[in-house]
PDB file of N, CA and C in Angstrom:
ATOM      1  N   UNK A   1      56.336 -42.238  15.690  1.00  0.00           N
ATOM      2  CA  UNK A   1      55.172 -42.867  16.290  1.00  0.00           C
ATOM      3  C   UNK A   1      55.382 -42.903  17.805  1.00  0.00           C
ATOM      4  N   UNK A   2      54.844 -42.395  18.312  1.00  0.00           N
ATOM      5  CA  UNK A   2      54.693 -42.345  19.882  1.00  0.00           C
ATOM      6  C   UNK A   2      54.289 -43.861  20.009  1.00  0.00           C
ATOM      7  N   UNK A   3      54.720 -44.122  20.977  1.00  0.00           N
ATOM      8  CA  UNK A   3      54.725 -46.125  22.019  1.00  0.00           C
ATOM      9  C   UNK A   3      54.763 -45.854  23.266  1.00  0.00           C
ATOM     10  N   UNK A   4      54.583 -46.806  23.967  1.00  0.00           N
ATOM     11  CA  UNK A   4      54.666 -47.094  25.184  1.00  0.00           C
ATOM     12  C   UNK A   4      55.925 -46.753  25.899  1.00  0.00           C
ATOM     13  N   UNK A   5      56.879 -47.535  24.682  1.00  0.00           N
ATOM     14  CA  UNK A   5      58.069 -47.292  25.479  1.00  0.00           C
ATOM     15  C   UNK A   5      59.122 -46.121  25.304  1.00  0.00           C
ATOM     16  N   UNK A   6      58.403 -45.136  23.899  1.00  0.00           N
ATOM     17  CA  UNK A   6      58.939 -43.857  24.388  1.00  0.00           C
ATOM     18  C   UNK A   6      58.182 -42.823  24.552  1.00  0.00           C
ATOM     19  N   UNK A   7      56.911 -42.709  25.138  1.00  0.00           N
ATOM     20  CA  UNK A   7      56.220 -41.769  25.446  1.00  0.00           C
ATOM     21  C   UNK A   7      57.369 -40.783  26.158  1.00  0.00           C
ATOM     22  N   UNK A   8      58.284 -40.968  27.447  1.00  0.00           N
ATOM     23  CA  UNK A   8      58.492 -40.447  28.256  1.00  0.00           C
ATOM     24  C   UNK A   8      59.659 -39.219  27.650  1.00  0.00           C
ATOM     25  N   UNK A   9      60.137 -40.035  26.185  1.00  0.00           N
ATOM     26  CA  UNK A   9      61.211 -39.531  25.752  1.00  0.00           C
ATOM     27  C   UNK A   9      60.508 -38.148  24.788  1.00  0.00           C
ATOM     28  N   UNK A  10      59.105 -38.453  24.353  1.00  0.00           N
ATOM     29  CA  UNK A  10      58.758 -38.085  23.472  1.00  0.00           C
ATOM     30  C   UNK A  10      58.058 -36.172  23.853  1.00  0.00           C
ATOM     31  N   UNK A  11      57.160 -36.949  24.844  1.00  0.00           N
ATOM     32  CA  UNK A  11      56.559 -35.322  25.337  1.00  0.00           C
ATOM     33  C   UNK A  11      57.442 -34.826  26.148  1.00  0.00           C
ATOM     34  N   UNK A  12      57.106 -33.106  26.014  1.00  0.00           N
ATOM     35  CA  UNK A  12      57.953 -32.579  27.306  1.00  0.00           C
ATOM     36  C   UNK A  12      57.416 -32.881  28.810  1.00  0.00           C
ATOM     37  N   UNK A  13      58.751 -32.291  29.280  1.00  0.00           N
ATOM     38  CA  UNK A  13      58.250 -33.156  30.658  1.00  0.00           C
ATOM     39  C   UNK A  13      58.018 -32.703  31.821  1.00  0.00           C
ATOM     40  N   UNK A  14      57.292 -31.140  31.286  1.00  0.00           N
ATOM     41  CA  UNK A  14      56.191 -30.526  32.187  1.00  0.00           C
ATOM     42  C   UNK A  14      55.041 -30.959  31.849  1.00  0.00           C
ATOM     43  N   UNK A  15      54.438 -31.687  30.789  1.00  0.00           N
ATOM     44  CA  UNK A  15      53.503 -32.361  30.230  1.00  0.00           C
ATOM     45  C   UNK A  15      53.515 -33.608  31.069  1.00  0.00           C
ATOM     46  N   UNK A  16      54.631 -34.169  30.949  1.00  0.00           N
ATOM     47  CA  UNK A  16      54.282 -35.812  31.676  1.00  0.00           C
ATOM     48  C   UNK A  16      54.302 -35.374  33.040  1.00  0.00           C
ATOM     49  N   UNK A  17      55.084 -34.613  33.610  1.00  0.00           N
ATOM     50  CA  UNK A  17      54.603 -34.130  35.324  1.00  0.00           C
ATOM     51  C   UNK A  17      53.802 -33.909  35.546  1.00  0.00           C
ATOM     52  N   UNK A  18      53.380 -33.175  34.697  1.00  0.00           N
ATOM     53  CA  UNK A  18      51.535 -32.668  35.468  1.00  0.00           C
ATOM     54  C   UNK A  18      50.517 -34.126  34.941  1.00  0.00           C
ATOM     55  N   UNK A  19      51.145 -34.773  33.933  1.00  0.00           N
ATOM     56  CA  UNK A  19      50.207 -35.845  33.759  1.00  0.00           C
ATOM     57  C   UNK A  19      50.352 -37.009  34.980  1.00  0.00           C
ATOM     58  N   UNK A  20      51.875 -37.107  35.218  1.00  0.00           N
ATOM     59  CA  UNK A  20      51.957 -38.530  36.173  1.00  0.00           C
ATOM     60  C   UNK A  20      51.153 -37.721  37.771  1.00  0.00           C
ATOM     61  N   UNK A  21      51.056 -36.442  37.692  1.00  0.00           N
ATOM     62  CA  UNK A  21      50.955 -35.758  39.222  1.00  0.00           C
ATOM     63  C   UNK A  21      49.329 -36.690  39.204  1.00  0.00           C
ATOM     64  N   UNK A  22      48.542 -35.891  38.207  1.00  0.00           N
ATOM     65  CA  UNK A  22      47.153 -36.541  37.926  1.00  0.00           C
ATOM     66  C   UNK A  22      46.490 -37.775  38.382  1.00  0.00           C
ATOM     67  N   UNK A  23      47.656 -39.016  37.628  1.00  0.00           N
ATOM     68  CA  UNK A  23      47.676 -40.002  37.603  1.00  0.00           C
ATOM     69  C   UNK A  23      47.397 -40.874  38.919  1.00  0.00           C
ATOM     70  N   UNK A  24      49.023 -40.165  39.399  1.00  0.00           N
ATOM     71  CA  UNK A  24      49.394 -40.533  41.261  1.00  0.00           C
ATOM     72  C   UNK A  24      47.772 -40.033  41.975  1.00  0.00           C
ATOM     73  N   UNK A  25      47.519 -39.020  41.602  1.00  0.00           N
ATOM     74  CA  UNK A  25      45.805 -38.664  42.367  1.00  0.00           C
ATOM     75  C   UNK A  25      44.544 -38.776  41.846  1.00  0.00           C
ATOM     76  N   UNK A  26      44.865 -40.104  40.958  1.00  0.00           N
ATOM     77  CA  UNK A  26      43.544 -40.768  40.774  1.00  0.00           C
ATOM     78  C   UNK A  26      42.792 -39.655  40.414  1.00  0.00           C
ATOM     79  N   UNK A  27      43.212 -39.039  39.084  1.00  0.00           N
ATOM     80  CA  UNK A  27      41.789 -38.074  38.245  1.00  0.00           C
ATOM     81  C   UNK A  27      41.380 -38.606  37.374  1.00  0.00           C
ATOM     82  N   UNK A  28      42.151 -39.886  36.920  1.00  0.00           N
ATOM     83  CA  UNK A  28      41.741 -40.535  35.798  1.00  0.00           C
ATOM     84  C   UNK A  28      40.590 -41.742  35.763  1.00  0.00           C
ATOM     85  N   UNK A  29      39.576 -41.567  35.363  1.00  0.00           N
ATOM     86  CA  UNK A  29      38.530 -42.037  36.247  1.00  0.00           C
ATOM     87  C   UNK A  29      37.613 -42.512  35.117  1.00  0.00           C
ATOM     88  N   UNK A  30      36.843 -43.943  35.162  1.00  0.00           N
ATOM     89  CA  UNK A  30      36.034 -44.749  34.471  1.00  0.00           C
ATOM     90  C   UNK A  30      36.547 -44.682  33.222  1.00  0.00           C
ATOM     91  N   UNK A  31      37.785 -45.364  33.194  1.00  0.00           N
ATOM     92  CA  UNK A  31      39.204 -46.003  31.731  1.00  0.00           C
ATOM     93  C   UNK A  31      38.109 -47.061  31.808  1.00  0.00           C
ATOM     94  N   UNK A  32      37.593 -46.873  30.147  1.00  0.00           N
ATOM     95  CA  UNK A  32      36.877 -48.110  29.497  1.00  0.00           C
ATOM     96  C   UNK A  32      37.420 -48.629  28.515  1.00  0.00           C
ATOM     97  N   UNK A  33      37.734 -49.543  27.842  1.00  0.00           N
ATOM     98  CA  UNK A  33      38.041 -49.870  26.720  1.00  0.00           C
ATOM     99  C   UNK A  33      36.133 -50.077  25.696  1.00  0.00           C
ATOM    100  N   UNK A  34      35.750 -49.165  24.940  1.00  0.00           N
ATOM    101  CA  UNK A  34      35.024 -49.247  24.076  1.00  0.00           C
ATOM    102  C   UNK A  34      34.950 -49.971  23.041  1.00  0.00           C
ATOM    103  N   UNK A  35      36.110 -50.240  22.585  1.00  0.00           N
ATOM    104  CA  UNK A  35      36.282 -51.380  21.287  1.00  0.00           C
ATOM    105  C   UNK A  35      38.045 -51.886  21.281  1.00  0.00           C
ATOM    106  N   UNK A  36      38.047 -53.025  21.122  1.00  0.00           N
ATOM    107  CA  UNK A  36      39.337 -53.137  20.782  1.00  0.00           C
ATOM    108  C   UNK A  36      40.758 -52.405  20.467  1.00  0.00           C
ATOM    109  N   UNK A  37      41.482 -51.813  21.700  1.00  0.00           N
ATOM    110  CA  UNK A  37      42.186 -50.966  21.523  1.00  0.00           C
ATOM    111  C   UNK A  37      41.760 -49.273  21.360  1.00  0.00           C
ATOM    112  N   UNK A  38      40.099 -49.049  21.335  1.00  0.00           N
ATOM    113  CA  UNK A  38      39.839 -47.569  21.477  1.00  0.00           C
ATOM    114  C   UNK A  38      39.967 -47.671  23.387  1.00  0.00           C
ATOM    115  N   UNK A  39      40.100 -46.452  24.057  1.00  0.00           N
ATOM    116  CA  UNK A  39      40.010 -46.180  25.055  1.00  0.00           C
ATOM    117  C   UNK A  39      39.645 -45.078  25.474  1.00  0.00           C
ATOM    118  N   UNK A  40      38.628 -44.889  26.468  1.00  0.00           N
ATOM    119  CA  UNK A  40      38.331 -43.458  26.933  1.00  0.00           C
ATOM    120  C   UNK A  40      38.051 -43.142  28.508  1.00  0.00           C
ATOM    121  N   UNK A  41      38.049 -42.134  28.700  1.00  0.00           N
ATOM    122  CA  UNK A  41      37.974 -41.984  30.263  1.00  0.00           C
ATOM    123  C   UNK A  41      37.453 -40.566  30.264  1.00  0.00           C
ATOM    124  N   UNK A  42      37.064 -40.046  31.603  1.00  0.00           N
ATOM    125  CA  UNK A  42      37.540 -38.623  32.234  1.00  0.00           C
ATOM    126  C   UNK A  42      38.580 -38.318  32.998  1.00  0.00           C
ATOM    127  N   UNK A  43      38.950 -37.057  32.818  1.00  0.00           N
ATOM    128  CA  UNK A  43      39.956 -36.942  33.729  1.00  0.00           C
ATOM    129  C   UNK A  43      39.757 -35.376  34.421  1.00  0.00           C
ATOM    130  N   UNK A  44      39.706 -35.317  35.904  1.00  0.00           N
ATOM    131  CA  UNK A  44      39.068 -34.703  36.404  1.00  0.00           C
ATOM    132  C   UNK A  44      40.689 -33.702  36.448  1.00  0.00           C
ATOM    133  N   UNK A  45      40.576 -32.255  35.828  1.00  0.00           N
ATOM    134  CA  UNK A  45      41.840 -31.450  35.876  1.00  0.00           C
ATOM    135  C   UNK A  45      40.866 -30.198  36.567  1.00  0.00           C
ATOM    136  N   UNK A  46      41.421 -28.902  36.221  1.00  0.00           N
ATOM    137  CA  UNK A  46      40.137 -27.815  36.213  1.00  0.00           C
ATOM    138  C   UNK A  46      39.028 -27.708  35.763  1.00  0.00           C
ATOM    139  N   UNK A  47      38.176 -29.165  35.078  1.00  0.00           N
ATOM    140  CA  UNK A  47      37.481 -29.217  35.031  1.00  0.00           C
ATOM    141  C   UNK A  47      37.446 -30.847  34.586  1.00  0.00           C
ATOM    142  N   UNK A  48      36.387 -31.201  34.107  1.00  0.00           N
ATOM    143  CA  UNK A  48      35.976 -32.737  33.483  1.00  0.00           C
ATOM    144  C   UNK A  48      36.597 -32.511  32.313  1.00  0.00           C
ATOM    145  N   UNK A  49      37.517 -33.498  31.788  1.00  0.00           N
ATOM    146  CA  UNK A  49      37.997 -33.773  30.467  1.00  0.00           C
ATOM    147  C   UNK A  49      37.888 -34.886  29.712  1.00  0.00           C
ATOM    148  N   UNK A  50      37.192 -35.287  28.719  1.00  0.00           N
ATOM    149  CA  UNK A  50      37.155 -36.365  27.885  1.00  0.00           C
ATOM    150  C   UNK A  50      37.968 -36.663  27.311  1.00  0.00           C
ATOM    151  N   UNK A  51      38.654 -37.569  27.644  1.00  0.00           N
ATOM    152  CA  UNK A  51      39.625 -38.244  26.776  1.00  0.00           C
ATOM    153  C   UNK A  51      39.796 -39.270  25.932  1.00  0.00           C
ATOM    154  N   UNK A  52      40.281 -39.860  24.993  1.00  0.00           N
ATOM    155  CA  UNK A  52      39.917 -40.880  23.870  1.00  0.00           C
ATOM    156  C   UNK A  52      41.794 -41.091  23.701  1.00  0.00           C
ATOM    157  N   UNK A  53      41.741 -42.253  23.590  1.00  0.00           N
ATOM    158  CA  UNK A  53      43.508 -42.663  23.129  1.00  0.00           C
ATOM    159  C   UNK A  53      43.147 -44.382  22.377  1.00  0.00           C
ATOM    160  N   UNK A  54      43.645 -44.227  21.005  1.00  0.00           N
ATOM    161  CA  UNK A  54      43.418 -45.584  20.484  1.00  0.00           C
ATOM    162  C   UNK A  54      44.712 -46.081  20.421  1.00  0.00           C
ATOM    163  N   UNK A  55      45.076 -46.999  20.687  1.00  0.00           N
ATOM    164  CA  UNK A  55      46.603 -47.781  20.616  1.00  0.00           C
ATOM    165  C   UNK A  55      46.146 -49.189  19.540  1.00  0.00           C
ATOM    166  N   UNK A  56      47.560 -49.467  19.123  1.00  0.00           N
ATOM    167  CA  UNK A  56      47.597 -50.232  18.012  1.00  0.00           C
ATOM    168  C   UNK A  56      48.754 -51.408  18.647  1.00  0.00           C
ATOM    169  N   UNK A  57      48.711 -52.157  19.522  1.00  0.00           N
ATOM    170  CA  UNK A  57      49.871 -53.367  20.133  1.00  0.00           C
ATOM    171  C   UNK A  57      50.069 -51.721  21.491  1.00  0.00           C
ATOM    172  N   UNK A  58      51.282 -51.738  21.437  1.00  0.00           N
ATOM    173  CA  UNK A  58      52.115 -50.118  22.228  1.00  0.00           C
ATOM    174  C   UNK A  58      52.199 -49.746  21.701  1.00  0.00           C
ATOM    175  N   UNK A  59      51.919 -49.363  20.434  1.00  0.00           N
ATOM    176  CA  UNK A  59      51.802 -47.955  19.778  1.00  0.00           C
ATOM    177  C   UNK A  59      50.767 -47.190  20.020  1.00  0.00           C
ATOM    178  N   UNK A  60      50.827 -46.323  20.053  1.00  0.00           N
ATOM    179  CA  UNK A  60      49.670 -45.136  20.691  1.00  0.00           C
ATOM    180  C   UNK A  60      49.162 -44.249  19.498  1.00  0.00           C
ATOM    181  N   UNK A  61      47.987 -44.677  18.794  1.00  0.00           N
ATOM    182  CA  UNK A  61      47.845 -44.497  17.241  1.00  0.00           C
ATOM    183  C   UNK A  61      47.483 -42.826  17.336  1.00  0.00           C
ATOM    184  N   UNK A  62      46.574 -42.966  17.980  1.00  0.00           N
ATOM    185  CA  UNK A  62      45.948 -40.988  18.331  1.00  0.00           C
ATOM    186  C   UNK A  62      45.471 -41.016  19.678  1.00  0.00           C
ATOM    187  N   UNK A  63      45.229 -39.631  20.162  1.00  0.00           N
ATOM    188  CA  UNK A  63      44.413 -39.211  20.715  1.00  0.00           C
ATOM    189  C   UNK A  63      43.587 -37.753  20.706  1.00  0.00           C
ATOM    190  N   UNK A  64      42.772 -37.887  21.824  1.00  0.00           N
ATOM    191  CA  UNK A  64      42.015 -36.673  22.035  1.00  0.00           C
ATOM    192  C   UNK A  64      41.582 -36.135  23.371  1.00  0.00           C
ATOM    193  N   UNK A  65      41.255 -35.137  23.525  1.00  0.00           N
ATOM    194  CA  UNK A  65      40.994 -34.565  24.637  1.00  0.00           C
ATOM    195  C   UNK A  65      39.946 -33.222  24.474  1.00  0.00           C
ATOM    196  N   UNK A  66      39.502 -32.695  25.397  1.00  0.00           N
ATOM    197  CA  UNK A  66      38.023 -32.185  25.198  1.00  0.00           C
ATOM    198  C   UNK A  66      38.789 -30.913  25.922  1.00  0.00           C
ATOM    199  N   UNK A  67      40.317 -30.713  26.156  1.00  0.00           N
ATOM    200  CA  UNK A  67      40.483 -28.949  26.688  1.00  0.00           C
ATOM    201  C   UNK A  67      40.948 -28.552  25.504  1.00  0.00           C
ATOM    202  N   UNK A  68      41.730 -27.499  25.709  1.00  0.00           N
ATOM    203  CA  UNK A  68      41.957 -26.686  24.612  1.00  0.00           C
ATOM    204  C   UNK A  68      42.908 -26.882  23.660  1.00  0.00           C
ATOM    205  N   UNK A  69      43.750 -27.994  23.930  1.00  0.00           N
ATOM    206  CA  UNK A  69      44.978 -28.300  23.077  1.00  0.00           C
ATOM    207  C   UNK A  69      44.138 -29.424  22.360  1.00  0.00           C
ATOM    208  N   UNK A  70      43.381 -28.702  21.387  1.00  0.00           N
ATOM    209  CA  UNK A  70      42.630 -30.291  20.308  1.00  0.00           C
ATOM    210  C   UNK A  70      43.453 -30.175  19.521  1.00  0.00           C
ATOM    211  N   UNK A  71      44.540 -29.868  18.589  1.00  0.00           N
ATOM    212  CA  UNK A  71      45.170 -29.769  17.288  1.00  0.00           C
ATOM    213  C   UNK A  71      46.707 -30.722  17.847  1.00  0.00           C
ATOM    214  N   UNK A  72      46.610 -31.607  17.872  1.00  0.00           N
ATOM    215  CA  UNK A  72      47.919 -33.010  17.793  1.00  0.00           C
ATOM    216  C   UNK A  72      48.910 -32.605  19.392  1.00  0.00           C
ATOM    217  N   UNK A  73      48.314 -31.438  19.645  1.00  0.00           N
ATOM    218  CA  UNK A  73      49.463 -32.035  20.930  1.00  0.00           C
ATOM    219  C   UNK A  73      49.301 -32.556  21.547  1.00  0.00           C
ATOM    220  N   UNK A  74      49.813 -32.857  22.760  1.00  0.00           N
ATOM    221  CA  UNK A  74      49.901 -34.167  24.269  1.00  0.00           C
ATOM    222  C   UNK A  74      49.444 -33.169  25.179  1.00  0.00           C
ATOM    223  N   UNK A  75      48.152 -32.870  25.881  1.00  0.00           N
ATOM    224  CA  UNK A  75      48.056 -32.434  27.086  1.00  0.00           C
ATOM    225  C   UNK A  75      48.423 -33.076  28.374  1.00  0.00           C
ATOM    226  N   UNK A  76      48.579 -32.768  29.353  1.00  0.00           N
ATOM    227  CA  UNK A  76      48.766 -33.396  30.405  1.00  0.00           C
ATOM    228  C   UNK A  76      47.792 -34.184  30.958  1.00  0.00           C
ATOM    229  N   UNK A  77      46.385 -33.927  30.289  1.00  0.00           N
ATOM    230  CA  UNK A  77      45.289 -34.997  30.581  1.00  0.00           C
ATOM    231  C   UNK A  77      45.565 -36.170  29.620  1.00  0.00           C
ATOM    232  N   UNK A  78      45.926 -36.368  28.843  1.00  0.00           N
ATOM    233  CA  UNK A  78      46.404 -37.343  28.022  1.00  0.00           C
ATOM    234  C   UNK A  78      47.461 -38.176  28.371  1.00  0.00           C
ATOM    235  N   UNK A  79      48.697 -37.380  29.182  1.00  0.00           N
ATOM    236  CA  UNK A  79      49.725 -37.846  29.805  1.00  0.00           C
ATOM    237  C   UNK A  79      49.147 -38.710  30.698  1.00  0.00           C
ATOM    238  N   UNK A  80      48.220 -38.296  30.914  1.00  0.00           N
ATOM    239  CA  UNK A  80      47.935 -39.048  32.550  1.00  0.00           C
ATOM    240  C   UNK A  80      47.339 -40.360  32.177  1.00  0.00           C
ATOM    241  N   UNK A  81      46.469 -40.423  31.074  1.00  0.00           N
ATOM    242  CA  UNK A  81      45.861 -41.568  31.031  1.00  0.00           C
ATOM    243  C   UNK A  81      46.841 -42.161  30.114  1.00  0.00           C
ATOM    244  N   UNK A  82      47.803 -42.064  29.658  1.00  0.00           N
ATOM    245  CA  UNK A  82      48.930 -42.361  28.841  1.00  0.00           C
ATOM    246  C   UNK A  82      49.391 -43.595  29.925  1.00  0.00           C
ATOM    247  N   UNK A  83      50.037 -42.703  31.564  1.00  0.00           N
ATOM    248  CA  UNK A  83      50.365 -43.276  32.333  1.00  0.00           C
ATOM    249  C   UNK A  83      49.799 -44.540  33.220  1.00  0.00           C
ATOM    250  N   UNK A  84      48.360 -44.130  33.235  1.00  0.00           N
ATOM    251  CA  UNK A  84      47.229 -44.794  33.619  1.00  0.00           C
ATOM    252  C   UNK A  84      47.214 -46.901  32.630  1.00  0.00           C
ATOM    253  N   UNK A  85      46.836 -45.787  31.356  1.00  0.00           N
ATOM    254  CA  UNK A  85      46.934 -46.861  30.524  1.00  0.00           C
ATOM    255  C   UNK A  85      48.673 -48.146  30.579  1.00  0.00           C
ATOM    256  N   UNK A  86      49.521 -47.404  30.788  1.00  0.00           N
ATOM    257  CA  UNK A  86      50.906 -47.966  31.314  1.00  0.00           C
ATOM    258  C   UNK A  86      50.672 -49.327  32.271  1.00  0.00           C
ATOM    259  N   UNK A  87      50.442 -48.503  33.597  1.00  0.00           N
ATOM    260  CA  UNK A  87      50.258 -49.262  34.584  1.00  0.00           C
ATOM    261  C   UNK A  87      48.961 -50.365  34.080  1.00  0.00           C
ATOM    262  N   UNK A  88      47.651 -49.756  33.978  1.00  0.00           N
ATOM    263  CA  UNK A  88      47.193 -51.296  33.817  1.00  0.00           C
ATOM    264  C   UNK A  88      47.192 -51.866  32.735  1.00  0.00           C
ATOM    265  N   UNK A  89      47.457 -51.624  31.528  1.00  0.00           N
ATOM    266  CA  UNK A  89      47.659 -52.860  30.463  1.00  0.00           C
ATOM    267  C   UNK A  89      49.313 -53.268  31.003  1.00  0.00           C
ATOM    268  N   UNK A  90      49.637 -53.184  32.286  1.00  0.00           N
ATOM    269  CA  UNK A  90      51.007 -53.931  32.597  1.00  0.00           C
ATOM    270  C   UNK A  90      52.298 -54.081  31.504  1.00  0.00           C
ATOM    271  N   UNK A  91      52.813 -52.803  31.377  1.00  0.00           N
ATOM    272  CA  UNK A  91      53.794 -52.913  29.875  1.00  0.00           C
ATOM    273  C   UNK A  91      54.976 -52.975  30.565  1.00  0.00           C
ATOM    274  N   UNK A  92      55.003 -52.490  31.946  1.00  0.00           N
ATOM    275  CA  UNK A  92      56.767 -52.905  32.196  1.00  0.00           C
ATOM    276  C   UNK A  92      57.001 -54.541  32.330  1.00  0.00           C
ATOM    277  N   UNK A  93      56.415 -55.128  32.234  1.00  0.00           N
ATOM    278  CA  UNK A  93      56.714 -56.773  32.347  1.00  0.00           C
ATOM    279  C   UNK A  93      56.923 -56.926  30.882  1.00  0.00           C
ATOM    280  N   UNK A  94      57.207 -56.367  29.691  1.00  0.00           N
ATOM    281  CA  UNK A  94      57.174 -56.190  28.461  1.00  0.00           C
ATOM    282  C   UNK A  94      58.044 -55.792  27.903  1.00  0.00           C
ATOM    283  N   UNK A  95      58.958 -54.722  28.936  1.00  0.00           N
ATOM    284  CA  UNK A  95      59.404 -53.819  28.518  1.00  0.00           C
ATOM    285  C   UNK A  95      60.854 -54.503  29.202  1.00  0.00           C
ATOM    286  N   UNK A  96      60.840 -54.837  29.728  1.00  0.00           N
ATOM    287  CA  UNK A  96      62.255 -55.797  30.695  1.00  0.00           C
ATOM    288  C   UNK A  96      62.636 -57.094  30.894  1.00  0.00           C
ATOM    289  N   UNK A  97      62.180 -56.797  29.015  1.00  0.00           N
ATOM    290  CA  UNK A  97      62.590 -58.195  28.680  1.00  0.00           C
ATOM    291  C   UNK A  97      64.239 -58.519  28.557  1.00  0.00           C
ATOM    292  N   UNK A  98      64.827 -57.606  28.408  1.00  0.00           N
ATOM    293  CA  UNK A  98      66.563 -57.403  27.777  1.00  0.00           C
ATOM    294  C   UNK A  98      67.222 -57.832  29.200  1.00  0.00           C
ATOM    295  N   UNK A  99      66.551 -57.176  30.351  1.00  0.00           N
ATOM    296  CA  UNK A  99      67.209 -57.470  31.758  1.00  0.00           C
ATOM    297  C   UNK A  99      67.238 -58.891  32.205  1.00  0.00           C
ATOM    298  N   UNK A 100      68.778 -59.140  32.099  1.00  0.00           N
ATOM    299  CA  UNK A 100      68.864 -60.326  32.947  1.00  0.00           C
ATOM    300  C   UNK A 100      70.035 -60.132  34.542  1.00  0.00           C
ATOM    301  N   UNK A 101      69.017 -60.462  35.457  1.00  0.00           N
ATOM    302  CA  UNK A 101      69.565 -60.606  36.660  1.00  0.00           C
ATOM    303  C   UNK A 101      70.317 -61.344  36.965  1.00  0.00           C
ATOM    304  N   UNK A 102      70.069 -62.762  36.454  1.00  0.00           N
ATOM    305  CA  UNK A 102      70.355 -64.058  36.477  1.00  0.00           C
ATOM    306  C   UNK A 102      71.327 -64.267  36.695  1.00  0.00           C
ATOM    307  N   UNK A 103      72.623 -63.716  35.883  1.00  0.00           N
ATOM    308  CA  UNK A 103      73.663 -63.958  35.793  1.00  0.00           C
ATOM    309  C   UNK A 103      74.894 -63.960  36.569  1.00  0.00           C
TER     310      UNK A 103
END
């Protein structure tokens, strides 16, 4: 099951580069949440891409995308809103929980 917290481990990582490149340049554009945990956006690559990603808590149940990799893989437009989705549902405050400085 792909999550939050191992997406990075999970896709390759010419996939997540070209997705975080995306990301960093704001192609990922009008992230709506449609229903509880569905999510969709565009993401502006070589062309307009529709994207759809439903998560279940951080689990990342499916997605979709409107280029040519429709059959289960991770495009890099997916990466991006993968990353997108990261940053604002705020998961590293989630994720660092084990770290203690404190000490």
């Amino acid at each position: 099951m792909l999550t939050f917290k191992n997406f990075e481990e999970e896709i390759p990582e010419n996939i997540l580069e070209k997705g975080m490149d995306y990301c960093d340049a704001n192609r990922v554009q009008k992230l709506t949440e449609s229903s509880p945990g569905n999510w969709n956006t565009v993401v502006n690559g070589s062309s307009k891409f529709q994207v759809s990603i439903i998560l279940a808590g951080e689990n990342i149940s499916s997605w979709n995308c409107s280029c040519h990799k429709l059959h289960g893989d991770i495009c890099e437009h997916v990466a991006a809103v993968i990353y997108d989705l990261y940053d604002y549902l705020d998961f590293d405050d989630d994720f660092d929980e084990d770290d203690d400085d404190d000490e």
